[in-house]
Protein backbone atom coordinates (compact mmCIF):
# COMPACT_ATOMS: atom_id res chain seq x y z
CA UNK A 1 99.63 116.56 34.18
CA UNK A 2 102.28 117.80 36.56
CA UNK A 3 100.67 120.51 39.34
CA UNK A 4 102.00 122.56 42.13
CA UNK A 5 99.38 123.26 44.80
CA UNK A 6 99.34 126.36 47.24
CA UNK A 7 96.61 125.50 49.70
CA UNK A 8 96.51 125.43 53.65
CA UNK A 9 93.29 125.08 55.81
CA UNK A 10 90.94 122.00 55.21
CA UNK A 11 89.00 123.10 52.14
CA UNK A 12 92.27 123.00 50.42
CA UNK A 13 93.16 119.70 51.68
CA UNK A 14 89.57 118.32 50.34
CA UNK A 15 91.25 119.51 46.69
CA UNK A 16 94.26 118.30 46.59
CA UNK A 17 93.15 114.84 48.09
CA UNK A 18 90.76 114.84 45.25
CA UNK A 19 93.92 116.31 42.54
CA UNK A 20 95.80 113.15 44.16
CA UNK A 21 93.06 110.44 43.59
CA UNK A 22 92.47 111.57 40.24
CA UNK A 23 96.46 110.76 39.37
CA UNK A 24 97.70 113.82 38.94
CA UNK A 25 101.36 114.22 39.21
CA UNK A 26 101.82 116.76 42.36
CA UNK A 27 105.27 118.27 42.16
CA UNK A 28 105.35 120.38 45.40
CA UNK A 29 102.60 121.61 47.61
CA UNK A 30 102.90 125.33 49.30
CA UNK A 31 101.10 125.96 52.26
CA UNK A 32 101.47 128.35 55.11
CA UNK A 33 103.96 128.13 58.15
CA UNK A 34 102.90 126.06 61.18
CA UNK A 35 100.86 127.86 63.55
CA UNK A 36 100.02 128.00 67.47
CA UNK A 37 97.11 126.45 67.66
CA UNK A 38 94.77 125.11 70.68
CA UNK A 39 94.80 125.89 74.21
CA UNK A 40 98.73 124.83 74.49
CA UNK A 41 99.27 126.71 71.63
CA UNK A 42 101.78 124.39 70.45
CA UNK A 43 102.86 124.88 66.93
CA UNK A 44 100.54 122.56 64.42
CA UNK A 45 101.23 121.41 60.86
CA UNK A 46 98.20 123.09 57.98
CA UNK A 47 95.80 120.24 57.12
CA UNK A 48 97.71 120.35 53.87
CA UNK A 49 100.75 119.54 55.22
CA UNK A 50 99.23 117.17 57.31
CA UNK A 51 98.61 115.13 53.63
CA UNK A 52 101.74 116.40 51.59
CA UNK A 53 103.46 114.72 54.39
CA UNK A 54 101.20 111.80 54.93
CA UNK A 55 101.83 110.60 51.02
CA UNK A 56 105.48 112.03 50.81
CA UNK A 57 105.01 114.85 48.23
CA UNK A 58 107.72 118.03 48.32
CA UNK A 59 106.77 120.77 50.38
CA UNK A 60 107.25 124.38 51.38
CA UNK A 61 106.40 126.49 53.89
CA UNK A 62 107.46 130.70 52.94
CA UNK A 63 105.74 133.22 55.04
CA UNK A 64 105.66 135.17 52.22
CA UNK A 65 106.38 134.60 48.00
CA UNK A 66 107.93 138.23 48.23
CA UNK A 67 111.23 138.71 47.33
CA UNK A 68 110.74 142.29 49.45
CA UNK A 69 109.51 140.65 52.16
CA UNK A 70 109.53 141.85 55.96
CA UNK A 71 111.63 139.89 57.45
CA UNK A 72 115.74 139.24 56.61
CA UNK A 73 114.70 135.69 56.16
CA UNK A 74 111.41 135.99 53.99
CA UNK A 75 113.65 136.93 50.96
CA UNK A 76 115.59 133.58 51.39
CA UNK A 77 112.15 131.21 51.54
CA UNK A 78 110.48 133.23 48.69
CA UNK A 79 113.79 132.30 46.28
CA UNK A 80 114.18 128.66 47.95
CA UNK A 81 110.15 128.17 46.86
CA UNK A 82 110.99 130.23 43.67
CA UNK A 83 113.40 127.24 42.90
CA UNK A 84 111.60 124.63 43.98
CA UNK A 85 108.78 126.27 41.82
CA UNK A 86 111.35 125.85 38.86
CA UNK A 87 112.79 122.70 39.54
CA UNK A 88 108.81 120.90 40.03
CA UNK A 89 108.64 121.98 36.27
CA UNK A 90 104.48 122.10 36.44
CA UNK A 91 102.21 123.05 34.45
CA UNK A 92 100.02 124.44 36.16
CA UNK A 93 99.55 125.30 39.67
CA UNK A 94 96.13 125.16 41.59
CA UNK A 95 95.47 127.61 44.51
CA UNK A 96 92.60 127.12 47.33
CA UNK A 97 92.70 129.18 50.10
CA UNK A 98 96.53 129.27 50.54
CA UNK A 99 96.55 132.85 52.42
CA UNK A 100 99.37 134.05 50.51
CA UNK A 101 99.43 136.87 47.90
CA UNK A 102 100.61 135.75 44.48
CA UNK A 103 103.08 137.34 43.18
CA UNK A 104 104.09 138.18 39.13
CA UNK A 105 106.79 135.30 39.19
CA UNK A 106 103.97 132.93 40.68
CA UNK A 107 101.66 133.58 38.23
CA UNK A 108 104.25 133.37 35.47
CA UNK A 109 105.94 130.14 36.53
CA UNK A 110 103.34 127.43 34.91
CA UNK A 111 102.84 126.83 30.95
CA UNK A 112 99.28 127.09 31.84
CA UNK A 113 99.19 129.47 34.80
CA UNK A 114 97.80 129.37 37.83
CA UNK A 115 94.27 128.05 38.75
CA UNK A 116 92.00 128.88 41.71
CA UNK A 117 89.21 127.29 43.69
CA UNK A 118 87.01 130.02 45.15
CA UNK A 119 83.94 129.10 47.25
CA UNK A 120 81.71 131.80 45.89
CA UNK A 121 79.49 133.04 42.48
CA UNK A 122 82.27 135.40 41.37
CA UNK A 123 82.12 138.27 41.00
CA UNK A 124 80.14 137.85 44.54
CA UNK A 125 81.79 137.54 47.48
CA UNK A 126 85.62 137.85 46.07
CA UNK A 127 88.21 137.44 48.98
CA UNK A 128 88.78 135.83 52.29
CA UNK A 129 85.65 134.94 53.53
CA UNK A 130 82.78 134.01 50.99
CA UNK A 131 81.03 131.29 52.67
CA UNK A 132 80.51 133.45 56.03
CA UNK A 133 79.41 136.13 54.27
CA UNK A 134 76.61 134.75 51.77
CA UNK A 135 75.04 133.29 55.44
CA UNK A 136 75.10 136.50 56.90
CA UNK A 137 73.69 138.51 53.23
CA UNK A 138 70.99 135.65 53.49
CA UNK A 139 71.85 134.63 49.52
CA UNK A 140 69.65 132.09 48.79
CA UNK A 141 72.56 130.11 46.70
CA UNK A 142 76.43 130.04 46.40
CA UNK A 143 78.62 127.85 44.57
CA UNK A 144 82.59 127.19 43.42
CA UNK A 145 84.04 129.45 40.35
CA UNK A 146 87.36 127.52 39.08
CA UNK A 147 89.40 130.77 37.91
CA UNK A 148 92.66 131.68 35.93
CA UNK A 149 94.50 133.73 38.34
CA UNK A 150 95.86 137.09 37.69
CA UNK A 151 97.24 140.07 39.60
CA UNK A 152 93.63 141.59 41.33
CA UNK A 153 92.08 139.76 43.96
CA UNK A 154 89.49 137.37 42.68
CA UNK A 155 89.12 139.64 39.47
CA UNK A 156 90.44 136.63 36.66
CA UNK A 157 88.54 135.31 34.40
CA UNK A 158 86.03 132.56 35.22
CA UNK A 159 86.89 128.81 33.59
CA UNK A 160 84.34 126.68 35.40
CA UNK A 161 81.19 127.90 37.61
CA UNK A 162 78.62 125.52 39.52
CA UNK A 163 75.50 126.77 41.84
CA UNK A 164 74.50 125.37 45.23
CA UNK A 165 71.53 126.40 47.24
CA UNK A 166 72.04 127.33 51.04
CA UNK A 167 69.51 125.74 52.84
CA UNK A 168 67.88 127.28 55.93
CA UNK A 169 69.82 125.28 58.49
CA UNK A 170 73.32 125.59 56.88
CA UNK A 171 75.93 127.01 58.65
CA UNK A 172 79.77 127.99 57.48
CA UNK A 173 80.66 124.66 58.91
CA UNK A 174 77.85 122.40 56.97
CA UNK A 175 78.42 124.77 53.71
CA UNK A 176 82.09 124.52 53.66
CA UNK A 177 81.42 120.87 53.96
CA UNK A 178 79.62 120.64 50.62
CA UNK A 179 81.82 122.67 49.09
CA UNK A 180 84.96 121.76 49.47
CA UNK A 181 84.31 118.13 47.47
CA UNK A 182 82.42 120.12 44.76
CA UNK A 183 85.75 122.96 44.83
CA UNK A 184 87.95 119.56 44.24
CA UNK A 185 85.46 118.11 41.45
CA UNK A 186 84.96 120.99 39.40
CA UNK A 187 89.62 121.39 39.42
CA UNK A 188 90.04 118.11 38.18
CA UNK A 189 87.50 118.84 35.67
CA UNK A 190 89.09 121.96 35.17
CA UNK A 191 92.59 120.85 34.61
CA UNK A 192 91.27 117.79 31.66
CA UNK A 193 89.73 120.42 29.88
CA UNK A 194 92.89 122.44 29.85
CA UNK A 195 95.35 119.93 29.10
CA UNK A 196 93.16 119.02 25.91
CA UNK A 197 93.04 123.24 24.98
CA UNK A 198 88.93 122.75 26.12
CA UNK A 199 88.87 125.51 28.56
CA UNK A 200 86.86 128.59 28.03
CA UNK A 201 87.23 131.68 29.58
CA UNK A 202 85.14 134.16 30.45
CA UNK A 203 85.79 137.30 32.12
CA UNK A 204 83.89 138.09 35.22
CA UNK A 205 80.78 140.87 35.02
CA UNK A 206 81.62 144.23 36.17
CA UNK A 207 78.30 144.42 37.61
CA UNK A 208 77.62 142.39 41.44
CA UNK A 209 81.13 142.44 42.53
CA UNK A 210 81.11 142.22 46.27
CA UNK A 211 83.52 141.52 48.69
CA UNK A 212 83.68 139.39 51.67
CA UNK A 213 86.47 140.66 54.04
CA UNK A 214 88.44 138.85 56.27
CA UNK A 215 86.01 137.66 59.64
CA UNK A 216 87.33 139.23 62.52
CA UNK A 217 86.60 138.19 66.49
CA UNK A 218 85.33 141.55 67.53
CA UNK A 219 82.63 140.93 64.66
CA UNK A 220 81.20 137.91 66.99
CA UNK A 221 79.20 139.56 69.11
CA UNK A 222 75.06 139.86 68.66
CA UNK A 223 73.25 143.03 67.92
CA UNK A 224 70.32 142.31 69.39
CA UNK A 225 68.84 145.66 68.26
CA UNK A 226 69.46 143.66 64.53
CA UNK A 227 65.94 142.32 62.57
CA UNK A 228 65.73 138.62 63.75
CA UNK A 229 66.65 137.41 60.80
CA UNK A 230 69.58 139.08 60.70
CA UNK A 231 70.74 137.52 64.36
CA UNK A 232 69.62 134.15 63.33
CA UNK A 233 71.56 134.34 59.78
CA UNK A 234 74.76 135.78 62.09
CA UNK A 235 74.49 132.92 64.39
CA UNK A 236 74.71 130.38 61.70
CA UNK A 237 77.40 132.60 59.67
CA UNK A 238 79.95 132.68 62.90
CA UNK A 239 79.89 128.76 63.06
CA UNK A 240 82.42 127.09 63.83
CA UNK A 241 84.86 130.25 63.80
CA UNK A 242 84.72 131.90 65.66
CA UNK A 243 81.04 131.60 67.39
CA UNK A 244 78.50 133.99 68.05
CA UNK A 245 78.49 135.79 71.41
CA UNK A 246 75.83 137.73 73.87
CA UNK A 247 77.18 139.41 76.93
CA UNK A 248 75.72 138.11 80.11
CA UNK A 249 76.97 140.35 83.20
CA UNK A 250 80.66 139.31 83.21
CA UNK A 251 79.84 136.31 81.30
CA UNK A 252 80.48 135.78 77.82
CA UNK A 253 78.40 133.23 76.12
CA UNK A 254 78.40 132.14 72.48
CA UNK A 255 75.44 130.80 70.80
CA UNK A 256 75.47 127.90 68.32
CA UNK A 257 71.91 127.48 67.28
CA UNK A 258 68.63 129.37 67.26
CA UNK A 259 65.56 129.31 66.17
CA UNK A 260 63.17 132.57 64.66
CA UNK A 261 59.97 132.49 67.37
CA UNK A 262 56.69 132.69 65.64
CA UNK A 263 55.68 134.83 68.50
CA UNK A 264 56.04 138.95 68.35
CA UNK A 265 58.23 140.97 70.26
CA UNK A 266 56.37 142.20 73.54
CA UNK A 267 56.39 146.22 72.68
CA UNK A 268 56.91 146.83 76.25
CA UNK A 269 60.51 144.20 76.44
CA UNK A 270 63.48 146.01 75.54
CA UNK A 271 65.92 143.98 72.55
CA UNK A 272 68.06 141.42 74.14
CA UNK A 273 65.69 140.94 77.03
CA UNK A 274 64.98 137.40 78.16
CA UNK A 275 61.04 136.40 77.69
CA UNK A 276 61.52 132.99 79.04
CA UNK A 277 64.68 130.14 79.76
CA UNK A 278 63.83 126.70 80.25
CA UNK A 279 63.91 123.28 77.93
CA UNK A 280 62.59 124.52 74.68
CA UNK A 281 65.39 127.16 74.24
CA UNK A 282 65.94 130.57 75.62
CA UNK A 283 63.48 133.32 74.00
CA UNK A 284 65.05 136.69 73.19
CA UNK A 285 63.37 139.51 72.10
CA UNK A 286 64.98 141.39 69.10
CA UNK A 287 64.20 144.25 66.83
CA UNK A 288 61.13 143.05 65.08
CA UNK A 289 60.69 139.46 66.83
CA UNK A 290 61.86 136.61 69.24
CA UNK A 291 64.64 134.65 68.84
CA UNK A 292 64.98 131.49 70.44
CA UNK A 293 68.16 130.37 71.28
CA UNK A 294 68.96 126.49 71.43
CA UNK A 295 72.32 125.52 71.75
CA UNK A 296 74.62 127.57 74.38
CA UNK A 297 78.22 127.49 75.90
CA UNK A 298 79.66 129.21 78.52
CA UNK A 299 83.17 130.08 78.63
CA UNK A 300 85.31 126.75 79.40
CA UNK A 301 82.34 124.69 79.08
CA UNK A 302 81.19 122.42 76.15
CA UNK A 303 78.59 123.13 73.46
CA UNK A 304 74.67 122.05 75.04
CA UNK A 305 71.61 122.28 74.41
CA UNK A 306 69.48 124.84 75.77
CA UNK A 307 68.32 122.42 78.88
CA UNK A 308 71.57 121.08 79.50
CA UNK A 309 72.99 124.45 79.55
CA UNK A 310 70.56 125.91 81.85
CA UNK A 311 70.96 123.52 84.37
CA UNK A 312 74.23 124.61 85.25
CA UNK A 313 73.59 128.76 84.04
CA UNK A 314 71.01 130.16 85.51
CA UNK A 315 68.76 132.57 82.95
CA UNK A 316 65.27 134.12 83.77
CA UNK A 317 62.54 135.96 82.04
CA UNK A 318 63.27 139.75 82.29
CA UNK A 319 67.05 139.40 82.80
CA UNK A 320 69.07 140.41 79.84
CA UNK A 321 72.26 140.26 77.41
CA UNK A 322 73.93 143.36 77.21
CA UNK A 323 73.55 145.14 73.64
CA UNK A 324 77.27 145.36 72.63
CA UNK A 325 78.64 149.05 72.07
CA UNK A 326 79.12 150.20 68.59
């Protein structure tokens, strides 16, 4: 079968390796412009460019698919990848987290339409950030929906569906990890079964839609006046991007790891007081408990553990973070 793919960060690029092992013919990939990146902030290729490029497959870049777009030259790209969409003659086209809005044309271009890898149990968690947010809602289980693509945001109907648990240590990191290979799996399965007419659609429940919105920097920061749960689910949610933070004086510090202390909160310590900083992790009291703290970075420094960080950061019983303004 002959594919386009519109894909950009590395959970797309786990896909379309996975598209490209399994022989399909990839006429063109779309993916999203280069961006600064780093502390240079020199200009670097999407990780599926990195591979369109690596194994010599067409590509192209539009900052938008929008014939109306913002810019005088977003019109031009969106009719150069229009015709590059035309000329690839697919017959299908497979989307994972490309970033880009779909538009009618898009949609309309493939015999078969256009397919998408979402990292969630639609209707659950539809948009931008699923796996971050099913951490941070403390869902015991997540999964990949393969869907047929239409016009709403995550609203098509549902072709393929697969559970995974989320196991108490997981992060966004370790999740997206397991998912992406099981996101590329469940496609290629996909695609057989609808190049032989096998596919079976089903439209998606209008009850448990939720939606996980876009992560934002200014949503790092710890509540420490949160249940402990809540701070330790947050923690793991924010990793890798873009890291959980306590205020420290002028210090900004983000936190990697923690642990929930089987200990109660001291009634008289106020929430994001320290109860005690040395090897074993940094205790912090929170809403309804202690949360100890066990991997720690200061700005410009490298990820530690909690002894290696506190040799060179000094933190005592009865100082404490500062409880972020709302």
């Amino acid at each position: 079968m002959r594919i386009i793919f519109a894909g950009t960060p590395e959970f797309a690029r786990v896909a379309l390796a996975e598209l490209h092992n399994a022989g399909f013919d990839i006429a063109l990939v779309l993916t999203q412009p280069d961006r600064p990146a780093g502390r240079g902030m020199k200009l670097q290729a999407s990780a599926v460019k990195q591979f369109a490029l690596d194994h010599q497959i067409a590509l192209a870049q539009p900052r938008s698919l929008r014939l109306d777009g913002k810019y005088p030259d977003d019109a031009a790209a969106a009719r150069a990848a229009i015709q590059a969409a035309v000329d690839a003659g697919a017959e299908a086209m497979v989307v994972a987290a490309y970033g880009l809005i779909l538009p009618q044309w898009a949609l309309d271009a493939p015999r078969l339409g256009c397919f998408n890898i979402h990292a969630s149990l639609l209707p659950r968690w539809r948009g931008a950030a699923p796996i971050h947010r099913a951490i941070q809602a403390g869902d015991p289980e997540t999964g990949v929906t393969i869907m047929q693509m239409d016009v709403g945001l995550d609203t098509g109907d549902m072709l393929l569906v697969e559970k995974f648990p989320i196991e108490a240590l997981d992060t966004t990191a370790t999740l997206h990890d397991k998912l992406a290979p099981l996101g590329g799996r469940l496609m290629v399965a996909a695609l057989k079964l609808a190049a032989s007419g096998g596919l079976r659609p089903v439209p998606q429940p209008g009850e448990g839609v939720s939606y996980a919105h876009k992560i934002e920097k200014a949503e790092a920061a710890v509540a420490w006046t949160q249940p402990v749960a809540a701070i330790e689910r947050h923690i793991r949610a924010m990793n890798p991007f873009p890291g959980a933070t306590a205020q420290f004086g002028s210090d900004t510090i983000k936190l990697w790891s923690s642990e929930i202390d089987s200990c109660s909160r001291p009634s008289d310590m106020g929430c994001g007081t320290i109860l005690s900083a040395n090897a074993d992790g940094v205790r912090v009291a929170c809403l309804d408990g202690v949360l100890t703290l066990t991997e720690l970075q200061r700005a410009g420094g490298k990820r530690l553990p909690a002894a290696d960080f506190l040799r060179g950061f000094a933190l005592q019983a009865g100082q404490s973070f500062e409880l972020p303004r709302l």
